[in-house]
Protein backbone atom coordinates (compact mmCIF):
# COMPACT_ATOMS: atom_id res chain seq x y z
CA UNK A 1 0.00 0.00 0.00
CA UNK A 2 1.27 3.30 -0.64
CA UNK A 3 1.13 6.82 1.30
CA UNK A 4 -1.09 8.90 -0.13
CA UNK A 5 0.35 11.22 2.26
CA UNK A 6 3.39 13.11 3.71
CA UNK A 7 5.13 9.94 5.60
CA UNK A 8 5.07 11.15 9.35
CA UNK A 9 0.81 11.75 8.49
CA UNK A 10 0.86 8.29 6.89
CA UNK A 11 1.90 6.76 10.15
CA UNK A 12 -0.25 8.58 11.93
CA UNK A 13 -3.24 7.47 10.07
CA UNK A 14 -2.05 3.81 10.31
CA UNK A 15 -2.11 4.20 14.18
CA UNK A 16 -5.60 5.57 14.01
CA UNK A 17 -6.66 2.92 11.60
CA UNK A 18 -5.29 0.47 14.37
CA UNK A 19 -7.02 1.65 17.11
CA UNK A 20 -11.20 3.15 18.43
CA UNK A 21 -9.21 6.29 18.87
CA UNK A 22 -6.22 8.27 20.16
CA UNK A 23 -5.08 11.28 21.81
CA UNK A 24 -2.31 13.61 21.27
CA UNK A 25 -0.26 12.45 23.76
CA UNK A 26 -0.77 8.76 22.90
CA UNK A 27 -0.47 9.48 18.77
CA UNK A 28 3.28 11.24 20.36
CA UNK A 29 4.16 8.34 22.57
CA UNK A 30 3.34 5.69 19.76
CA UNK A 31 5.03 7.71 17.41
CA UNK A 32 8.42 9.42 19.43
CA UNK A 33 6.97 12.67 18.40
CA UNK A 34 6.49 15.44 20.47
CA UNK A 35 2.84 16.78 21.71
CA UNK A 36 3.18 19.50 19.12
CA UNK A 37 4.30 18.24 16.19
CA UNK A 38 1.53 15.53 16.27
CA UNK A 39 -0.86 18.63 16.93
CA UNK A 40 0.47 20.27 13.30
CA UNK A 41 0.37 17.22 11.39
CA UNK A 42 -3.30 16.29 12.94
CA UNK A 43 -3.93 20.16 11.74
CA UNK A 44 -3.10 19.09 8.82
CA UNK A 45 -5.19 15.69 8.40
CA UNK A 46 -8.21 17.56 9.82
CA UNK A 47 -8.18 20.36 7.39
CA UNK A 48 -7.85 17.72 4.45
CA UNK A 49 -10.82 15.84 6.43
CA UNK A 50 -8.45 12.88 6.99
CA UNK A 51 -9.38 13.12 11.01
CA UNK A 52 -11.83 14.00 12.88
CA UNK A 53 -12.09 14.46 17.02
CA UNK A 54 -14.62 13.07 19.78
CA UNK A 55 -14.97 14.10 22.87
CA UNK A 56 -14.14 11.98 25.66
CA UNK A 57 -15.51 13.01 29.59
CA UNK A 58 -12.93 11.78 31.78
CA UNK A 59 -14.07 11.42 35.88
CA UNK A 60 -11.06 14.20 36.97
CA UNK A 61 -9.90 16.81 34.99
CA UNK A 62 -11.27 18.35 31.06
CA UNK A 63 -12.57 16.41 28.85
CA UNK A 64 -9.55 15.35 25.95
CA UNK A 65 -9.84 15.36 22.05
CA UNK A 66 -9.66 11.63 20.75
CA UNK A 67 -8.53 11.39 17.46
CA UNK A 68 -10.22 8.99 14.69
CA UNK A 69 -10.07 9.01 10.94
CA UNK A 70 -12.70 9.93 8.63
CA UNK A 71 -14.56 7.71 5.83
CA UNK A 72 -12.05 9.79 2.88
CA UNK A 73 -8.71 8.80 4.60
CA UNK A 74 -10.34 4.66 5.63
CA UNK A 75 -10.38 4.67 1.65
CA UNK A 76 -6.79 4.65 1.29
CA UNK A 77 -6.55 1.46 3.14
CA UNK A 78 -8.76 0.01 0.54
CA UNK A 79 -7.59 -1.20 -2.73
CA UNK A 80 -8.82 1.00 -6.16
CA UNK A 81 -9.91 -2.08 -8.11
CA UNK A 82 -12.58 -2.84 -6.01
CA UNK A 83 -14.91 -0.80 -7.54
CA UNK A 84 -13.70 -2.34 -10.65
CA UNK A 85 -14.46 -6.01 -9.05
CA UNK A 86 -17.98 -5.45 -8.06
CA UNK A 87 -18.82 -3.81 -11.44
CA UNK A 88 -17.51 -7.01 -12.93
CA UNK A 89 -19.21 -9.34 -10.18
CA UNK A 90 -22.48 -7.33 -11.46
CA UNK A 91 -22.04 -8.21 -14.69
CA UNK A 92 -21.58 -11.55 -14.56
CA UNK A 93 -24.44 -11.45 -12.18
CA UNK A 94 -26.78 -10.22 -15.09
CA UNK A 95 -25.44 -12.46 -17.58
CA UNK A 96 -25.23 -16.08 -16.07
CA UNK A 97 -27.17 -15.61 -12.64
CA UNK A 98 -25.90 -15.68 -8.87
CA UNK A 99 -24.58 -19.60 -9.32
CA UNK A 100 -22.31 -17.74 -11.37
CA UNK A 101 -21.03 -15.33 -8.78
CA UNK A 102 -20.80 -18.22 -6.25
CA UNK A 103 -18.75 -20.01 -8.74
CA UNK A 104 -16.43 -17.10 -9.22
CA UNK A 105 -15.28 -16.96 -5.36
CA UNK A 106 -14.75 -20.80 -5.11
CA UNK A 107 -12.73 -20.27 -7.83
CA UNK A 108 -10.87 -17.50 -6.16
CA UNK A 109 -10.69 -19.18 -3.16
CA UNK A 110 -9.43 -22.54 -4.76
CA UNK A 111 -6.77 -20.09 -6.16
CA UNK A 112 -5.56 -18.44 -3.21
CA UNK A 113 -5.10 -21.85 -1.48
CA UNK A 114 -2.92 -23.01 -4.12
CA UNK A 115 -1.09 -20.31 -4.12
CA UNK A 116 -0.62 -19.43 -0.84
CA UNK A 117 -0.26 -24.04 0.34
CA UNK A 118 3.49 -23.07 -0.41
CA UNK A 119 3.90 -20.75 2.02
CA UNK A 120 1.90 -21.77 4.72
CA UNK A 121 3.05 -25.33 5.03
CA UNK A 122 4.86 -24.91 8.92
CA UNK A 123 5.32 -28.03 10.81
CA UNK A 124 3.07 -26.75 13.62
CA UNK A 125 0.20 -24.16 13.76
CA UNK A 126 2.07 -21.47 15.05
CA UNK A 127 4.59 -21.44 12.15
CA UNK A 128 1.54 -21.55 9.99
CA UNK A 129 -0.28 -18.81 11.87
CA UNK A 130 3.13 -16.58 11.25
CA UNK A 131 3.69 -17.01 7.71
CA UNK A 132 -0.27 -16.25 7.06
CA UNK A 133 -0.37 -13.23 8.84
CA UNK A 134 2.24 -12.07 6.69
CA UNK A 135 0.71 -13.22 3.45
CA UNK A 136 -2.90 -11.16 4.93
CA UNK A 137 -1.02 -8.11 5.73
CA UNK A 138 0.82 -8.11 1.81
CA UNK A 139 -2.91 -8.11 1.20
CA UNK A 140 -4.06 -5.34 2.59
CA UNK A 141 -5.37 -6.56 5.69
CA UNK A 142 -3.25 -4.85 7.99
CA UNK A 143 -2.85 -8.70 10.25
CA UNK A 144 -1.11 -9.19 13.71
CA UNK A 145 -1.86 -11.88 15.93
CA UNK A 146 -2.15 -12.90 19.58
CA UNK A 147 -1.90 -16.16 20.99
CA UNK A 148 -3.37 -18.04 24.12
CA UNK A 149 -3.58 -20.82 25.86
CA UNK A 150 -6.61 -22.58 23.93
CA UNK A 151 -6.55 -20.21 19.80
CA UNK A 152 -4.77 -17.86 18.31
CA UNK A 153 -6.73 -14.64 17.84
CA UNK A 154 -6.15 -12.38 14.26
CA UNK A 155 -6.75 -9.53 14.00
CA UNK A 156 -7.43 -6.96 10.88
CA UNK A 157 -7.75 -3.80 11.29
CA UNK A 158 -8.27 -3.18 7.34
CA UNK A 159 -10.49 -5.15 4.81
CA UNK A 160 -10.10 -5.25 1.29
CA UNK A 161 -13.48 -6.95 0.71
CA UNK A 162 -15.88 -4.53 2.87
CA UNK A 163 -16.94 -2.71 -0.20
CA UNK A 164 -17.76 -6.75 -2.00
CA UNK A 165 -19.45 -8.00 1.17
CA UNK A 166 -21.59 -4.95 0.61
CA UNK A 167 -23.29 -6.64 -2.23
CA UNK A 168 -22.09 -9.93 -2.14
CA UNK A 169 -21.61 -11.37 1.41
CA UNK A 170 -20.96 -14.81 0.50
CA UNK A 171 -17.63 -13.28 0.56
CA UNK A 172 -16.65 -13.12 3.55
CA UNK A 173 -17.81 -17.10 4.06
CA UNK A 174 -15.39 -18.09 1.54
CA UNK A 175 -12.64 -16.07 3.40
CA UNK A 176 -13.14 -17.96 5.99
CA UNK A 177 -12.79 -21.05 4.49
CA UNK A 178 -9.81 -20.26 2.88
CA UNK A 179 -8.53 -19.68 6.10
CA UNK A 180 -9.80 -23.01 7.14
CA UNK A 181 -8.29 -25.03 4.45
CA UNK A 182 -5.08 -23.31 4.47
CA UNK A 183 -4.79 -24.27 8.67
CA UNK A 184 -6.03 -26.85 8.56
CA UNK A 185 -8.07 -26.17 12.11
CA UNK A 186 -11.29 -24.43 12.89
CA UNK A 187 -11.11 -21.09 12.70
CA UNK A 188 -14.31 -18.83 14.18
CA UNK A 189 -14.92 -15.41 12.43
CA UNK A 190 -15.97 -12.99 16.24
CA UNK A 191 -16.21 -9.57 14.22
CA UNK A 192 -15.75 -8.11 11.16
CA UNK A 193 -14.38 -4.85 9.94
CA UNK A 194 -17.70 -4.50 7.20
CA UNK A 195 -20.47 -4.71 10.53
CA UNK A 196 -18.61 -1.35 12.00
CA UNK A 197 -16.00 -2.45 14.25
CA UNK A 198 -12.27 -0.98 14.08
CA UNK A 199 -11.01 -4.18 13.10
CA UNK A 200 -12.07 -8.06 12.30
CA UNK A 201 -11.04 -10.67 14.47
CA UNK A 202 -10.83 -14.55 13.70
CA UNK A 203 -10.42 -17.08 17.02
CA UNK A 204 -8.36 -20.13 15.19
CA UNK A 205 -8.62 -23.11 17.10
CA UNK A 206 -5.36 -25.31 18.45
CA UNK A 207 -7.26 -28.08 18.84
């Protein structure tokens, strides 16, 4: 993905993206920036409506700006051919009927598996868990992971398919089986980016 900003702004955006919301003083610590110089850049942002600002009543003290970005700057985390896609899923739509559609994401999803069995072929879960993560945040998806005692827990704070899912929600189900396939586990979809939420999460299963 490329900046479609000054660099210092571009991070700053990322750590908004990643997050409900942040202050100055957290955007600063995050960032090794001082107080002000977030304040100019967020200037910035806000005058090009990249941010915006909520209010947030603490129980001492005044209440502190919380920083989030706006629906212009959350489209340069999404990929320009989309648009593109969904005209052409719409089309095929009209001309061969929704089996059609269905049997364009299998397809895709047959695809990615092949492509991707390479790389995610660990000799445990966690190895595979890695080397996926990676592959999802070359995508777009902007991936990290925790793990636990009983799953590891993914997280994406960025989807490439929100504007698809739109439309065509099946989407998302073959996502998930992709994900399935390519682990070889169980893997639980808990949120998703599309239903409002600052970021997806998937719970995949050790077991």
């Amino acid at each position: 993905m490329e900046p479609k900003v000054q660099d210092t702004r571009w991070q700053i955006l990322l750590c908004l993206k990643k997050s409900a919301g942040m202050t100055v003083n957290q955007l600063a610590n995050t960032l090794g920036l001082s107080s002000m110089g977030v304040r100019q850049h967020l200037a910035i942002l806000g005058r090009d409506n990249m941010v915006g600002y909520d209010w947030e009543r603490r129980d001492r003290g005044r209440p502190r700006y919380v920083y989030k970005i706006t629906e212009a700057a959350d489209k340069l985390f999404t990929k320009h051919y989309l648009l593109t896609s969904i005209e052409i899923l719409d089309a095929i739509h009209d001309l061969y009927g929704p089996e059609a559609v269905e049997q364009v994401f299998r397809k895709r999803m047959e695809n990615r598996i092949e492509e991707y069995s390479s790389r995610v072929n660990g000799e445990n879960l966690a190895e595979k868990v890695i080397e996926l993560t990676r592959i999802r945040d070359e995508q777009g998806y902007l991936s990290e992971f925790e793990e636990t005692k009983d799953f590891f827990m993914l997280k994406e704070y960025s989807c490439p398919n929100v504007q698809i899912s739109n439309k065509y929600p099946q989407v998302c189900e073959y996502e998930l089986e992709l994900l399935r396939r390519l682990l070889n586990t169980e893997v639980i979809n808990e949120c998703a980016v599309k239903d409002g939420t600052h970021f997806g999460v998937h719970r995949i299963m050790k077991y």
